[in-house]
Protein backbone atom coordinates (compact mmCIF):
# COMPACT_ATOMS: atom_id res chain seq x y z
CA UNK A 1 73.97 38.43 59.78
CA UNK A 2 75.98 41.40 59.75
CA UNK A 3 72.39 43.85 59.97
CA UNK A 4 71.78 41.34 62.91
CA UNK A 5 74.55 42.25 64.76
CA UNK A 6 75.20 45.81 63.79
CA UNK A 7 74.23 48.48 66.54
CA UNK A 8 73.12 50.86 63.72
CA UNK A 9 71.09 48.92 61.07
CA UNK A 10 69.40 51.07 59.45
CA UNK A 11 73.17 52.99 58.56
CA UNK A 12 74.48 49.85 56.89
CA UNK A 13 73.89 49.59 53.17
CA UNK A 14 74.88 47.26 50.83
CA UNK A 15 74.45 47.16 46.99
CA UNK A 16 75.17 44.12 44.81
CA UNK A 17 76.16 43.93 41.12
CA UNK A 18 76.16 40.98 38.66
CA UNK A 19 78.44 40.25 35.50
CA UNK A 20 78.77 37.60 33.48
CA UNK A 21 81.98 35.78 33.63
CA UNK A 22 84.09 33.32 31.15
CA UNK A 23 82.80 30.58 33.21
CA UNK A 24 80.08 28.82 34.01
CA UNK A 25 79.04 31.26 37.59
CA UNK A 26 78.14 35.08 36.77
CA UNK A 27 80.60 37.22 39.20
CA UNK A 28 79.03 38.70 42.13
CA UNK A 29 80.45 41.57 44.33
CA UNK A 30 78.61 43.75 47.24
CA UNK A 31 79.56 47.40 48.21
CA UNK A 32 79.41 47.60 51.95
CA UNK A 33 78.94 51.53 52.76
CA UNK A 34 78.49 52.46 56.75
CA UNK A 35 79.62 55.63 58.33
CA UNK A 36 81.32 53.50 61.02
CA UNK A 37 83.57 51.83 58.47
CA UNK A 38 85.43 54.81 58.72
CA UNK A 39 86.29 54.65 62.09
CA UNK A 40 87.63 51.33 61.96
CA UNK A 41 89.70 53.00 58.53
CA UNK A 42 91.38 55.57 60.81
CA UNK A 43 91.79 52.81 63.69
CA UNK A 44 93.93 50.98 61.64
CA UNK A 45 95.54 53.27 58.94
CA UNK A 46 95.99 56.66 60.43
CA UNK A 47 96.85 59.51 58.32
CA UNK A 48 96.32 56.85 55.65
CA UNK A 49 99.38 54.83 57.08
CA UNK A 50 99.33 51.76 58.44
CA UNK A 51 99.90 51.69 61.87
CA UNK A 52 100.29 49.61 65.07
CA UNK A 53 97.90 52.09 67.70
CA UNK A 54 97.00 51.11 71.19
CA UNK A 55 93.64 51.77 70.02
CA UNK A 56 93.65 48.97 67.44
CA UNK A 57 95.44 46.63 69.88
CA UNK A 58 92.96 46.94 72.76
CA UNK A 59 90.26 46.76 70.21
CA UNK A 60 91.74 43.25 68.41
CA UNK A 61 93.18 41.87 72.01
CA UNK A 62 95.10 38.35 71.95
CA UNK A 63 92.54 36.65 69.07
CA UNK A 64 93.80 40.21 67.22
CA UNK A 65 97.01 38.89 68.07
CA UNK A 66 96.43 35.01 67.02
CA UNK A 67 94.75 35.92 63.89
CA UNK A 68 98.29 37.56 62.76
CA UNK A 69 100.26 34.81 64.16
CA UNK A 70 98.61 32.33 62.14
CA UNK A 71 99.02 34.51 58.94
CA UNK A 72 102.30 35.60 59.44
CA UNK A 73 104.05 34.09 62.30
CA UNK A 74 107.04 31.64 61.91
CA UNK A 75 108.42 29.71 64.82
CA UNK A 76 111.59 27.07 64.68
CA UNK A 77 113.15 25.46 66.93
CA UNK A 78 115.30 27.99 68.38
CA UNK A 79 113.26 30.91 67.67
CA UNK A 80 109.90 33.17 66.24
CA UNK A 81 109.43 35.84 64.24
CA UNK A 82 105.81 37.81 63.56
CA UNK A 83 106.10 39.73 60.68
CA UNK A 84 104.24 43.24 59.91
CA UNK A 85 103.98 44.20 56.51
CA UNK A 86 103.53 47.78 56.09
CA UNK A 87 104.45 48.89 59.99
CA UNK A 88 107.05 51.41 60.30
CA UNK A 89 110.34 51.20 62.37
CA UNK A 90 108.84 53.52 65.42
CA UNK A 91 106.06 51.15 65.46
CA UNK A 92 106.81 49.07 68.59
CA UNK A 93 103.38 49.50 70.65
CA UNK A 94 102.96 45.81 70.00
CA UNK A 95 106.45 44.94 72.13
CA UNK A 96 104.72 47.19 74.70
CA UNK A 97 101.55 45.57 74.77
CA UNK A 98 103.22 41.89 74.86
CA UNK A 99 105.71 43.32 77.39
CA UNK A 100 102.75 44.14 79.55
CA UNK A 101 101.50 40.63 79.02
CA UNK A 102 105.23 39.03 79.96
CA UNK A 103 106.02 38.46 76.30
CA UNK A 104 109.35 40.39 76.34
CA UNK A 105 110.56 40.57 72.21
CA UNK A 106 113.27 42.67 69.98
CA UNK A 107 112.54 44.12 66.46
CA UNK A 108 114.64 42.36 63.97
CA UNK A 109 115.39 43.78 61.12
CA UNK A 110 113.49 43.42 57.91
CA UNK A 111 113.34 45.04 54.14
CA UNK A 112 111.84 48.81 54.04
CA UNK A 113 108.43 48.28 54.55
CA UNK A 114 108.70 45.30 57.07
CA UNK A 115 108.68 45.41 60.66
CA UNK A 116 109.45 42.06 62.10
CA UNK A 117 109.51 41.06 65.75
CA UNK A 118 111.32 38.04 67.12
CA UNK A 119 111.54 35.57 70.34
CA UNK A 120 113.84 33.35 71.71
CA UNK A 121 112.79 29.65 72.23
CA UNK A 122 111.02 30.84 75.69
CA UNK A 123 109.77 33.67 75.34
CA UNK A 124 107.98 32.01 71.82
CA UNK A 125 106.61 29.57 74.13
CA UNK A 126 105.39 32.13 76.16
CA UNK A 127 103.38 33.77 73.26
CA UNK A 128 101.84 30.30 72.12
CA UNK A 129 100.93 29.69 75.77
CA UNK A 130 99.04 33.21 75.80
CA UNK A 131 97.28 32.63 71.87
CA UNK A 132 96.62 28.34 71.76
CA UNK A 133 93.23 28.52 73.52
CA UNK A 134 92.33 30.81 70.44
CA UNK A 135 93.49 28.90 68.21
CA UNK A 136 91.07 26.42 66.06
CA UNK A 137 92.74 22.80 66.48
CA UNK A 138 92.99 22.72 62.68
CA UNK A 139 95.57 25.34 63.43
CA UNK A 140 97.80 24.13 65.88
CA UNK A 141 100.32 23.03 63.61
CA UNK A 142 101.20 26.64 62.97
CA UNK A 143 102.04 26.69 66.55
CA UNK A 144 104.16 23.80 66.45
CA UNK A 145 107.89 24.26 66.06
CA UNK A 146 109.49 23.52 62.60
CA UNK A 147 113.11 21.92 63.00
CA UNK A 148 116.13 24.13 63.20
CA UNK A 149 117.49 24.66 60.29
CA UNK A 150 114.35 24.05 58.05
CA UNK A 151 113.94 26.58 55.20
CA UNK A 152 109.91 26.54 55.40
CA UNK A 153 108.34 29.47 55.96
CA UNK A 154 105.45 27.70 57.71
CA UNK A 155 105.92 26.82 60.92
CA UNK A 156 105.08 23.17 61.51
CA UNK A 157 104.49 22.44 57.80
């Protein structure tokens, strides 16, 4: 599938290797190799950091933006929070971008290496107006509040 819908076929390579395992299946692991891997490298981890970049935003667009709500959004009652492991501080394109989208938000603060941003109760229903048409129903619950108070991390779990 992925040679199907590739623009450069004949660049993609991929070599597979077979071990036997403890169990009952041998393991089985491919090496992907493509000279346009590396762009999408530098898109999202420039100078080998990761990074927020209007590039990768315009490139991911609101599924971009669903796909990291579902893994690491939380939403309660009274408020949501999208965290961003490994974004820096002076990372806040993604306010910008949701700004631009009227999804106003604040950074809250987080341990060293996290960079978390948070909504009120409307502007939260805001964002899960903009990302529930690209969300899978199986996932809905995570749009769902969870009650105030409640010490899940999961929203709606």
């Amino acid at each position: 599938m992925l040679r199907r819908l590739h623009p450069h076929p004949e660049s993609l390579k991929v070599h597979w290797a077979r071990w036997p395992a403890d169990s009952v299946y041998d393991e089985l692991s491919a090496e992907l190799t493509c000279p346009e891997l590396w762009g999408a490298y530098n898109l999202l981890y420039p100078r080998d950091r990761r990074r927020i970049t209007m590039e990768a935003l315009s490139a991911a667009g609101l599924p971009g933006l669903a796909a990291a709500w579902l893994d690491e959004g939380v939403r309660t009652s009274e408020s949501a929070k999208l965290r961003l492991l490994g974004a820096g501080p002076s990372d806040v394109e993604l306010l910008d971008w949701l700004e631009r989208l009227g999804v106003p938000g604040r950074v809250a603060p987080g341990p060293r290496l996290q960079l978390s941003l948070a909504w009120n109760r409307w502007e939260a229903d805001t964002l899960v107006r903009l990302i529930r048409p690209l969300t899978h129903r199986s996932m809905a619950h995570r749009l769902r509040a969870a009650p105030a108070g409640s010490r899940t991390f999961y929203a709606g779990l």
